[in-house]
N, C-alpha and C. Protein backbone atom coordinates (compact mmCIF):
# COMPACT_ATOMS: atom_id res chain seq x y z
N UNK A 1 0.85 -1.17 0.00
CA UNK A 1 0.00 0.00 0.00
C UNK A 1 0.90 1.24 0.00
N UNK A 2 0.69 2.42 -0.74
CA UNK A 2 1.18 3.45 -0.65
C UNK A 2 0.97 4.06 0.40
N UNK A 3 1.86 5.21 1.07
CA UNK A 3 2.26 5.57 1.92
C UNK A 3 0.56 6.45 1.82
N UNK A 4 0.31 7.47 0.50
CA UNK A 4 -0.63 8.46 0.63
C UNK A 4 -1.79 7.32 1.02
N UNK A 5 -1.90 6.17 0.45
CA UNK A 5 -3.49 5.46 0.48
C UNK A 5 -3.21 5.07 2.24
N UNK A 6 -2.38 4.99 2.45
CA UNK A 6 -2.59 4.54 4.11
C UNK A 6 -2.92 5.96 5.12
N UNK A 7 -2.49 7.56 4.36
CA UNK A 7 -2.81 8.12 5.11
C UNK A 7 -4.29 8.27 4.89
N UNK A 8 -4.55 8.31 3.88
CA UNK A 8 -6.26 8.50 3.56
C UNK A 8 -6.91 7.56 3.74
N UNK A 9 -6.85 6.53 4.71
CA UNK A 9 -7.78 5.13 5.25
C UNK A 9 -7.21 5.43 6.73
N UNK A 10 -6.30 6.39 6.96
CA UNK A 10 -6.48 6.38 8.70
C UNK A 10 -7.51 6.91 9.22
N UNK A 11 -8.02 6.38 10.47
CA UNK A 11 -9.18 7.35 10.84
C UNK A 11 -8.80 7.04 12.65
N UNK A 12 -9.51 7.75 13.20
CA UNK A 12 -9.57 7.50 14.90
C UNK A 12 -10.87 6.82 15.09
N UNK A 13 -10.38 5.69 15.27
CA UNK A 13 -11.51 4.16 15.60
C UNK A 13 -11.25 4.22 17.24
N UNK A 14 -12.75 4.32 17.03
CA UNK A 14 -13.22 4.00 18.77
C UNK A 14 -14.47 2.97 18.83
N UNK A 15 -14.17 2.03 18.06
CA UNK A 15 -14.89 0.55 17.91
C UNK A 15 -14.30 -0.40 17.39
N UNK A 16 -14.04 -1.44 18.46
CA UNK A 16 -12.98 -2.82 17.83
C UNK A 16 -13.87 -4.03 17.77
N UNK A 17 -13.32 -4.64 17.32
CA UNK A 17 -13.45 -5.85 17.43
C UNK A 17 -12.99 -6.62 18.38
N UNK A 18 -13.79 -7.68 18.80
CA UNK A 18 -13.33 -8.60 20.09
C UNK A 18 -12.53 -9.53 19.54
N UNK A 19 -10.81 -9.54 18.85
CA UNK A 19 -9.96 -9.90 18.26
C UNK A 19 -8.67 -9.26 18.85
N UNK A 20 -8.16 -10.87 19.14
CA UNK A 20 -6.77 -10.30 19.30
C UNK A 20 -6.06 -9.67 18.40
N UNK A 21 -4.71 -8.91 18.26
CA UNK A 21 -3.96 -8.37 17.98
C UNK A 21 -2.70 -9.21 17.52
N UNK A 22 -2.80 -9.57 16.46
CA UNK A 22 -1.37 -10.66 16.37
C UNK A 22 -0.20 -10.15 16.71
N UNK A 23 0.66 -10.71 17.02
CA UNK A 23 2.15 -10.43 17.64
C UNK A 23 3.10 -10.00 16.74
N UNK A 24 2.57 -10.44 15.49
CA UNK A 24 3.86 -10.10 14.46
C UNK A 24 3.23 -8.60 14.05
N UNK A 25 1.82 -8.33 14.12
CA UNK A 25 1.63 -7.43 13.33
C UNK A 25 1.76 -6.36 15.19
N UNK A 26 1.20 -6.59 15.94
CA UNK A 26 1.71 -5.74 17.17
C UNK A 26 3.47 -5.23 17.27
N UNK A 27 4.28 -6.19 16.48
CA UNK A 27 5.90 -5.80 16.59
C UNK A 27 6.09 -5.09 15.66
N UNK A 28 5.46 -5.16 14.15
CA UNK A 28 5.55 -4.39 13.19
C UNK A 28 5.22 -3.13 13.24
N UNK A 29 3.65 -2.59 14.22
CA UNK A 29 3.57 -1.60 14.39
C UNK A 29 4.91 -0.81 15.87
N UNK A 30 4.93 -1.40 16.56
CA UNK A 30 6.24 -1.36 17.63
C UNK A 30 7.76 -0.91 16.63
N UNK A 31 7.81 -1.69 15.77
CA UNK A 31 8.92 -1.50 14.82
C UNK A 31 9.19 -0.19 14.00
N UNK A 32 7.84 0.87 13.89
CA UNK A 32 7.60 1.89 12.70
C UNK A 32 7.78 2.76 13.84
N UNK A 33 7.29 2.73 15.17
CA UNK A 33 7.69 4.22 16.50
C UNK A 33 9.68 3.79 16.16
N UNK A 34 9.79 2.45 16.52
CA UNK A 34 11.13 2.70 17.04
C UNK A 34 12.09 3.21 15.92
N UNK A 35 11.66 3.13 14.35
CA UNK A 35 12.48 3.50 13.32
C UNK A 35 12.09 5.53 13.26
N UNK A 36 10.93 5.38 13.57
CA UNK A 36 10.87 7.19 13.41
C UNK A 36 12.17 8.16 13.87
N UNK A 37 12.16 9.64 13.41
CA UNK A 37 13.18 10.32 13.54
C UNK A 37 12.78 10.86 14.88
N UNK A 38 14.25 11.72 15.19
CA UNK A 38 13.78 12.78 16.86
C UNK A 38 15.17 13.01 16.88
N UNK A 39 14.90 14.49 17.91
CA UNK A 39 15.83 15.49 17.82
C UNK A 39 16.73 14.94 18.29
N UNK A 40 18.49 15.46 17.51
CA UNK A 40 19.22 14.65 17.83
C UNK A 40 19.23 13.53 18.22
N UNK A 41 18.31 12.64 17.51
CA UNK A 41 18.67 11.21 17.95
C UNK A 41 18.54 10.67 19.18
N UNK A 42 17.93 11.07 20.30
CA UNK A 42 17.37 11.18 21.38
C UNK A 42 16.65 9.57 21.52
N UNK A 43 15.83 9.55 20.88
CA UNK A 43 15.12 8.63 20.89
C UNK A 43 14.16 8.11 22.66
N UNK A 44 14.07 9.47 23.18
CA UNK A 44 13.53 9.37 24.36
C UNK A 44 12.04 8.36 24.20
N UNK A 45 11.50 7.90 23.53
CA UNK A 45 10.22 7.37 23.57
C UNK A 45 10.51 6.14 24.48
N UNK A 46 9.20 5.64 25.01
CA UNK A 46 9.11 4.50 25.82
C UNK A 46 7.96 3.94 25.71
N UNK A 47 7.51 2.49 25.44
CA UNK A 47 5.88 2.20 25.41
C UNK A 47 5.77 1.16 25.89
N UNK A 48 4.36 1.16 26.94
CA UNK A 48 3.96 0.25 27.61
C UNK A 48 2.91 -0.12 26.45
N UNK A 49 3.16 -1.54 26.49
CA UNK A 49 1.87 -2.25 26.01
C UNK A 49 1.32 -2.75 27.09
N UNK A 50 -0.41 -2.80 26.86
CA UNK A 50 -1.08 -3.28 27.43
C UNK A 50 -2.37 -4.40 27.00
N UNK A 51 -1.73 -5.26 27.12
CA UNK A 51 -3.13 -6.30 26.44
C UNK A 51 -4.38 -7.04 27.66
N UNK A 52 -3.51 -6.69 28.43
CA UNK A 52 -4.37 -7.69 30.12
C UNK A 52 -5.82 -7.13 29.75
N UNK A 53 -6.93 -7.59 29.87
CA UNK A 53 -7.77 -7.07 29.82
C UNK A 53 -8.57 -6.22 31.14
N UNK A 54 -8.20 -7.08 31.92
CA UNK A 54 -8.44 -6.43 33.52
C UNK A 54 -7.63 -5.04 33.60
N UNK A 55 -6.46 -4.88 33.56
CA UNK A 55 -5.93 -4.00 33.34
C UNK A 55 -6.27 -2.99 32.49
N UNK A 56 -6.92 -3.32 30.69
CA UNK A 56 -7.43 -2.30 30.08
C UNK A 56 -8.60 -1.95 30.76
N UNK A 57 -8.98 -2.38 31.04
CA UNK A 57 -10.55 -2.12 31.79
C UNK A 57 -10.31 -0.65 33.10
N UNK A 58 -9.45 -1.33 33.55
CA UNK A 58 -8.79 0.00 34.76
C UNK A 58 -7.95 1.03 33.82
N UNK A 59 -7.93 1.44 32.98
CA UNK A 59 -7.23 2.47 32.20
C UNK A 59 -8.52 2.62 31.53
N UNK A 60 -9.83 2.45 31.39
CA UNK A 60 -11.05 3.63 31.38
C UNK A 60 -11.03 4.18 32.30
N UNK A 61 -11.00 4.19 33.58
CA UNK A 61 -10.85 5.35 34.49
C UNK A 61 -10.16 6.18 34.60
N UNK A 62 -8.79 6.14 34.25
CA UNK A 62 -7.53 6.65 33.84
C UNK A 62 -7.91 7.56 32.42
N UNK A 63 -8.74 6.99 31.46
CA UNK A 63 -8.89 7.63 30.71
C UNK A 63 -9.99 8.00 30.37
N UNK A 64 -10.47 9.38 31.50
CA UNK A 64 -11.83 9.68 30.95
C UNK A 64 -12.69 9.10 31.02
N UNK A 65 -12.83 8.00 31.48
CA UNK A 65 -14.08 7.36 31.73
C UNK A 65 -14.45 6.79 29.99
N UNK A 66 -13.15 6.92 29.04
CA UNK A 66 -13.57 6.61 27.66
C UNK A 66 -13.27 4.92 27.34
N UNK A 67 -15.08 4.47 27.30
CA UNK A 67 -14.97 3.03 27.45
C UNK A 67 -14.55 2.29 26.15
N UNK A 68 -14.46 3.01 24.94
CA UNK A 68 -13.83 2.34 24.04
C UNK A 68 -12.14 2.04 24.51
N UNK A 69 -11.42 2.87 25.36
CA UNK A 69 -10.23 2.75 25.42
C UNK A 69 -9.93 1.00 26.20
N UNK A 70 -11.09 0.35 26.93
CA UNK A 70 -10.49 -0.64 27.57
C UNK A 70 -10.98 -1.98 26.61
N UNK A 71 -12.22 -1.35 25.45
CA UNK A 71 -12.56 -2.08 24.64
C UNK A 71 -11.38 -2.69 23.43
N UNK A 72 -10.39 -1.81 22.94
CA UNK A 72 -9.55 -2.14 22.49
C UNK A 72 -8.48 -3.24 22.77
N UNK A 73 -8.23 -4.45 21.92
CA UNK A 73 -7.07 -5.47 22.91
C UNK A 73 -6.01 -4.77 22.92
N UNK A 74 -5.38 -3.67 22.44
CA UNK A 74 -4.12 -3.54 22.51
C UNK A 74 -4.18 -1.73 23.31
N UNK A 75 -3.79 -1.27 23.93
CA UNK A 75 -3.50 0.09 24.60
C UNK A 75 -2.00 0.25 24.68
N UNK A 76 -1.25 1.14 24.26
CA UNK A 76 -0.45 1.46 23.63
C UNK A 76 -0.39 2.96 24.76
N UNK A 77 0.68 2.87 26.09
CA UNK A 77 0.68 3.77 27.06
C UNK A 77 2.56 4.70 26.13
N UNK A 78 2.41 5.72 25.36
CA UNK A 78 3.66 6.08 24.99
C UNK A 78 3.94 7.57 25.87
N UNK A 79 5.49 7.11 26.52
CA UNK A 79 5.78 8.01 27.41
C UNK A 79 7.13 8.68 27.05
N UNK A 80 7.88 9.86 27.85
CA UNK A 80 8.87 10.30 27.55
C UNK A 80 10.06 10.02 28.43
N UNK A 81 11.22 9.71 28.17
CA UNK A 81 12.04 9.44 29.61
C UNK A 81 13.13 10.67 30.03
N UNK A 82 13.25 11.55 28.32
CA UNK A 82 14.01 13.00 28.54
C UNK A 82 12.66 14.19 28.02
N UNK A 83 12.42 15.00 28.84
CA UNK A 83 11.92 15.77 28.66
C UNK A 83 12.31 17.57 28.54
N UNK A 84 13.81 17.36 28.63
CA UNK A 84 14.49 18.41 28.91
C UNK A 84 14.86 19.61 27.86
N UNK A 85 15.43 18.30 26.54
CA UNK A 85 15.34 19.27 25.82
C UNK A 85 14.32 20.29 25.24
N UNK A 86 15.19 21.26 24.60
CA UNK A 86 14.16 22.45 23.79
C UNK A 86 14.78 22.93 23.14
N UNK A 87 14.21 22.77 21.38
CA UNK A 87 15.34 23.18 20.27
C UNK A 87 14.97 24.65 20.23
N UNK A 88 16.43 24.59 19.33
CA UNK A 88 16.30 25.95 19.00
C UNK A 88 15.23 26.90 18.72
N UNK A 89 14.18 25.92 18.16
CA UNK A 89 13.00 27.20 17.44
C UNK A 89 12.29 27.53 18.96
N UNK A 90 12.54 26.89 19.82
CA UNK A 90 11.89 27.01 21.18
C UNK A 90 11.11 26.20 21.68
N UNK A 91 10.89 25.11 20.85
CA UNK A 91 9.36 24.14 20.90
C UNK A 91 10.15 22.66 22.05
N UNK A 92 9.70 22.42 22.69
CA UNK A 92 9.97 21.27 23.43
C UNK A 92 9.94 20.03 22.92
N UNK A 93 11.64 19.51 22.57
CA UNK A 93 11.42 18.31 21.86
C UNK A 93 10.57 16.88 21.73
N UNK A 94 10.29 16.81 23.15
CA UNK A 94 9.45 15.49 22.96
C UNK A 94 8.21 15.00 23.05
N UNK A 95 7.22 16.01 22.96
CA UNK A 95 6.06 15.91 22.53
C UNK A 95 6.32 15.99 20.98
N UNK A 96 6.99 16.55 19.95
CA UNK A 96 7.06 16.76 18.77
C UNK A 96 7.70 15.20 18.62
N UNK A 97 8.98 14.94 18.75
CA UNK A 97 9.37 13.52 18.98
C UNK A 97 8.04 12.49 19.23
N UNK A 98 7.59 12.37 20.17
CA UNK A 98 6.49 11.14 20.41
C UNK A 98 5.11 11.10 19.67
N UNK A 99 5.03 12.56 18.86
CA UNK A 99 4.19 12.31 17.98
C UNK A 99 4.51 11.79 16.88
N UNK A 100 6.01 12.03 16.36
CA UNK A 100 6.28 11.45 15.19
C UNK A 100 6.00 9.96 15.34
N UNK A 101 6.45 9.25 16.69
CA UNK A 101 6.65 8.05 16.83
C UNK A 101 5.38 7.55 16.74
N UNK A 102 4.23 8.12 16.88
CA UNK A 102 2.87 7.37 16.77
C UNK A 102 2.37 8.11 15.72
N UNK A 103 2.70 8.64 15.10
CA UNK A 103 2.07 8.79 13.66
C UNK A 103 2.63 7.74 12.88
N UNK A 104 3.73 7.27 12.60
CA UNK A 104 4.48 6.07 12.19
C UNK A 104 3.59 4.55 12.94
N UNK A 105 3.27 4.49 14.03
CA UNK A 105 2.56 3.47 14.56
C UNK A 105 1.09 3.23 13.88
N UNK A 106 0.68 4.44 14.17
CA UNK A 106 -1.14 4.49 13.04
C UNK A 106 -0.80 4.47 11.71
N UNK A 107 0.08 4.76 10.63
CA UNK A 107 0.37 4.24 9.76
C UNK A 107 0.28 2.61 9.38
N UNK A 108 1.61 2.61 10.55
CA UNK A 108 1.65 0.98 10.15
C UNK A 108 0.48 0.35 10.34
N UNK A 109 -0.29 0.87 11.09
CA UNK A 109 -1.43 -0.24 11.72
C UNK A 109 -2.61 -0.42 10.37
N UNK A 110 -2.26 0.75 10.06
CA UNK A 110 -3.21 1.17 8.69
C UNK A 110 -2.91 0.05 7.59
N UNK A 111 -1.32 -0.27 7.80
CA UNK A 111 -0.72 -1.14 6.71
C UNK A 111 -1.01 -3.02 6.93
N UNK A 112 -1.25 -2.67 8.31
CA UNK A 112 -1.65 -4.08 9.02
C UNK A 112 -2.85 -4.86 9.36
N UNK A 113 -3.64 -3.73 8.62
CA UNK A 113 -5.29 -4.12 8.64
C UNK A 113 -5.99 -3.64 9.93
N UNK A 114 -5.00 -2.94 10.75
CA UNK A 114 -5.46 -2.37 12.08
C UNK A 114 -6.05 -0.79 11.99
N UNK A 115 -6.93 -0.25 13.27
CA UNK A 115 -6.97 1.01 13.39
C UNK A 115 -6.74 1.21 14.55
N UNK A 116 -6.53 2.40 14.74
CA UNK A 116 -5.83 3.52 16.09
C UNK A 116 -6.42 4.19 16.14
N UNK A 117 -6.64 5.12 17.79
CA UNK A 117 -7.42 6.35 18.49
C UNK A 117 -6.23 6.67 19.52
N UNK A 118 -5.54 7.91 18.66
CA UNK A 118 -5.03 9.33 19.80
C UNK A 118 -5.85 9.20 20.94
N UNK A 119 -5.67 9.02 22.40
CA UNK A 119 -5.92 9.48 23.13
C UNK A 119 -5.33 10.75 23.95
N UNK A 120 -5.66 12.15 24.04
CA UNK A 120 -4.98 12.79 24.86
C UNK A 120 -5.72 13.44 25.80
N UNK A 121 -7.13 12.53 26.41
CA UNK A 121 -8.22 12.66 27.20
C UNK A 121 -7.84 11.98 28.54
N UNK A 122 -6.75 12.02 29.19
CA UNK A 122 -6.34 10.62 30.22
C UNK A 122 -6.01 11.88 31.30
N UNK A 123 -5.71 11.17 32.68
CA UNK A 123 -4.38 11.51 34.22
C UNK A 123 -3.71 11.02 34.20
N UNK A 124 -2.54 11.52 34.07
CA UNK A 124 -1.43 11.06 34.05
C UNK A 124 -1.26 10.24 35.27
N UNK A 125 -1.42 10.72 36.22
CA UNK A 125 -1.26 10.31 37.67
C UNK A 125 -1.88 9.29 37.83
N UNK A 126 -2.76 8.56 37.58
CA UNK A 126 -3.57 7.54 37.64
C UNK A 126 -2.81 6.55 36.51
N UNK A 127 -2.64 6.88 35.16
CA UNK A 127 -1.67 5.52 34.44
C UNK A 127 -0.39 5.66 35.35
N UNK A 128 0.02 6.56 35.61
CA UNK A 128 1.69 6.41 36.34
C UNK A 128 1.05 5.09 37.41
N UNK A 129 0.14 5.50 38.27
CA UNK A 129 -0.20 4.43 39.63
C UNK A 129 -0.59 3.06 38.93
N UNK A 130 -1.58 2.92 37.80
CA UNK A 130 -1.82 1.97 37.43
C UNK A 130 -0.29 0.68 36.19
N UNK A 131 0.43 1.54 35.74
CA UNK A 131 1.66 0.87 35.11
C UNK A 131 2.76 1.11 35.67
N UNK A 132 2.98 1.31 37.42
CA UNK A 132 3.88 1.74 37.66
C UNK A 132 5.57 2.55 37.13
N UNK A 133 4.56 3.53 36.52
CA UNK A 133 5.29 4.40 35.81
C UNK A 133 6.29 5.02 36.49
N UNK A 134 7.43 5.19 36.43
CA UNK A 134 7.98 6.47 37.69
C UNK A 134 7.33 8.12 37.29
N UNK A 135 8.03 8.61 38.64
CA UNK A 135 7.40 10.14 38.69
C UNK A 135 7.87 10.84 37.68
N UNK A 136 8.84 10.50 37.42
CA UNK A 136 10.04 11.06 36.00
C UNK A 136 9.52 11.05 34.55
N UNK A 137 9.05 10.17 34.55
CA UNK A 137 8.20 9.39 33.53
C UNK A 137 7.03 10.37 33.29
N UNK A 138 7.09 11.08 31.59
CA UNK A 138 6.25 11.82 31.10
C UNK A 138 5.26 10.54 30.23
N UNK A 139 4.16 10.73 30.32
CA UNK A 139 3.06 9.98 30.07
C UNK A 139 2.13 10.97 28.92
N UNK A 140 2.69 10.78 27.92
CA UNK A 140 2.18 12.02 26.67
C UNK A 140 1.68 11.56 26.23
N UNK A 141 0.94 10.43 25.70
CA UNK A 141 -0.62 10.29 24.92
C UNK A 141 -0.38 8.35 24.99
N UNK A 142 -1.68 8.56 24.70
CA UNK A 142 -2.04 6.50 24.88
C UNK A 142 -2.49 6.60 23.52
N UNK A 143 -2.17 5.20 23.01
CA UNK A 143 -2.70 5.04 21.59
C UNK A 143 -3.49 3.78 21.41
N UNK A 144 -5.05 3.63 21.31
CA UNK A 144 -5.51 2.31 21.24
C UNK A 144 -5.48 1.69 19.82
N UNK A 145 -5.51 -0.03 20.01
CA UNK A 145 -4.90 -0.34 18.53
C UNK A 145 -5.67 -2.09 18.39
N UNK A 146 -6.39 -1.91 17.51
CA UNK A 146 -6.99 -3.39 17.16
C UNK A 146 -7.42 -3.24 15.65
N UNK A 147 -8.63 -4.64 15.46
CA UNK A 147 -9.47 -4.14 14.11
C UNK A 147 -10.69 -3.61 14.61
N UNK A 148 -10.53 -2.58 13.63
CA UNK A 148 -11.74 -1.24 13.26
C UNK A 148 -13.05 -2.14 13.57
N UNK A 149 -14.49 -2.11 14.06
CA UNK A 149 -15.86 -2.44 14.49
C UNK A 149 -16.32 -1.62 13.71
N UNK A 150 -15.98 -0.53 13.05
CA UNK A 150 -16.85 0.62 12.22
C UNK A 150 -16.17 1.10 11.11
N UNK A 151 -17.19 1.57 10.54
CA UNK A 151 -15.94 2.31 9.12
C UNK A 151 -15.81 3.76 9.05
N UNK A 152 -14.98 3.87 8.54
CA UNK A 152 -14.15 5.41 8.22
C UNK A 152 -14.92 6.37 8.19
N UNK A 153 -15.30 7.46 9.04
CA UNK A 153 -16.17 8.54 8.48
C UNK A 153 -15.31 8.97 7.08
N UNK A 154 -16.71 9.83 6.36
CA UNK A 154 -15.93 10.65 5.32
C UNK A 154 -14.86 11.98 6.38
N UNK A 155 -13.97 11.98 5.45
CA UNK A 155 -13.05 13.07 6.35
C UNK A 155 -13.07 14.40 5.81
N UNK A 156 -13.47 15.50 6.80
CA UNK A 156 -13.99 16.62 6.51
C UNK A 156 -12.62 17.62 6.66
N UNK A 157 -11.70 17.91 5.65
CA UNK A 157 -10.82 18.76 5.70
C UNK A 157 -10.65 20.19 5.01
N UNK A 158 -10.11 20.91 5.62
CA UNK A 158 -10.01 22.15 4.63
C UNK A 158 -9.48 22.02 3.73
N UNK A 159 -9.76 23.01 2.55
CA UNK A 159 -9.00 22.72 1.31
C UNK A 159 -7.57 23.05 1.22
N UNK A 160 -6.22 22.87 0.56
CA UNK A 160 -5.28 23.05 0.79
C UNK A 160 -4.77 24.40 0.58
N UNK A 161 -5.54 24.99 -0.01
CA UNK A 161 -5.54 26.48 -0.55
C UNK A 161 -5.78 27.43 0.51
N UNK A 162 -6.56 27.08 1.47
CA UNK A 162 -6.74 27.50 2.58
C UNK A 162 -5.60 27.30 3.98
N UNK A 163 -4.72 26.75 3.77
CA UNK A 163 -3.37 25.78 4.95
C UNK A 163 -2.12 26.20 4.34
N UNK A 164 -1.78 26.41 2.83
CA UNK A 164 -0.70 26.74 2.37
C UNK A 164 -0.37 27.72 1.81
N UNK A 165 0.61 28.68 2.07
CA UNK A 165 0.97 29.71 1.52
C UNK A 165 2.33 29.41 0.47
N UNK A 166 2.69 30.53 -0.12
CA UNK A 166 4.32 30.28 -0.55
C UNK A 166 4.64 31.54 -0.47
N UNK A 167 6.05 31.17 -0.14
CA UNK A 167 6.82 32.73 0.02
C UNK A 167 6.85 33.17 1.06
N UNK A 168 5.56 33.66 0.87
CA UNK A 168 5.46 34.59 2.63
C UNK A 168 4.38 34.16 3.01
N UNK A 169 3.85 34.57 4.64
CA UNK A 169 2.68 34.28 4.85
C UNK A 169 1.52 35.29 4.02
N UNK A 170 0.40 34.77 3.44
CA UNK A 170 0.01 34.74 2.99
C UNK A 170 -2.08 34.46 3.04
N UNK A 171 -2.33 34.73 4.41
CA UNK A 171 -3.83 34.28 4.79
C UNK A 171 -4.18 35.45 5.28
C-alpha cells in the first residue's frame, strides 16, 4: 500500500473488534515508533503495552471514563524518559518527537489491517499508579490499537488552498 493510500484510510476508531492483535503485526507496528526520527537522535520514547484485559478495563478510568479505550485489545501507554530538551525554534522536543513516533505506529497499523485512536483525554497520575510508571516518567498520549468495528467517516478537511501559503505568509 502506498504511503498516501494509508494516510487517507487512517481514521480515529473508537470501535474494535473482540480480536486479538497478532504479535507479528503488534511488533511491526512497535517496529515503525522505534524507526521514526527525533531530535538529535534522542530517541527518548518508551511504550507500555497493554493487552491484560483487567488491566485495560482499569485504564477507562484513567482515561476519561472513555470506554472504548479498555474495549480495544491492545493500549499502547507512549511516554517520555528525557523531557528536557528544547530546540532551537523554542518548541519542546518530545512531545514533537512522540508524535512522530505514533504517527508512524497508526500508519503501520493502517498497513496491518489495524486502526488507532489518539488518546490525549487521560491523568497522568492515575496511568503512572496503574503501570507503575515512575514520577520522571512523562506519560504524553495513549494510543488504542486493534481491528476497526466501524468504518471510516468521510473526512472533513479544509482545502489546501486554505493551509498553504508560498513565500510569505500569505492568509
Amino acid at each position: 500500500m502506498a504511503v498516501m493510500e494509508q494516510i487517507r484510510k487512517r481514521y480515529s476508531v473508537r470501535k474494535y473488534e473482540d480480536r486479538a492483535v497478532e504479535s507479528e503485526k503488534l511488533a511491526a507496528v512497535l517496529e515503525a515508533a522505534r524507526l521514526a526520527p527525533s531530535a538529535r537522535n534522542v530517541q527518548e520514547w518508551r511504550f507500555v503495552v497493554v493487552q491484560d484485559a483487567a488491566m485495560r478495563a482499569e485504564l477507562v478510568e484513567a482515561a476519561n471514563g472513555q470506554k472504548f479505550v479498555g474495549a480495544a485489545p491492545v493500549v499502547i501507554v507512549c511516554c517520555a524518559v528525557d523531557t528536557n530538551y528544547v530546540m532551537r525554534c523554542g518548541q519542546c522536543a518530545h512531545p514533537i518527537d512522540l508524535a512522530i513516533a505514533i504517527e508512524h505506529m497508526a500508519l503501520q497499523a493502517v498497513e496491518e489491517g489495524l486502526g488507532t485512536c489518539w488518546i490525549g483525554s487521560f491523568f497522568p497520575d492515575k496511568i503512572r499508579a496503574l503501570l507503575n510508571i515512575p514520577d520522571d516518567i512523562m506519560v504524553v498520549e495513549l494510543l488504542t490499537l486493534g481491528y476497526p468495528a466501524d468504518t471510516a467517516p468521510d473526512k472533513k478537511r479544509v482545502p489546501l488552498s486554505d493551509i498553504v501559503s508560498h513565500e510569505t505568509w500569505g492568509f
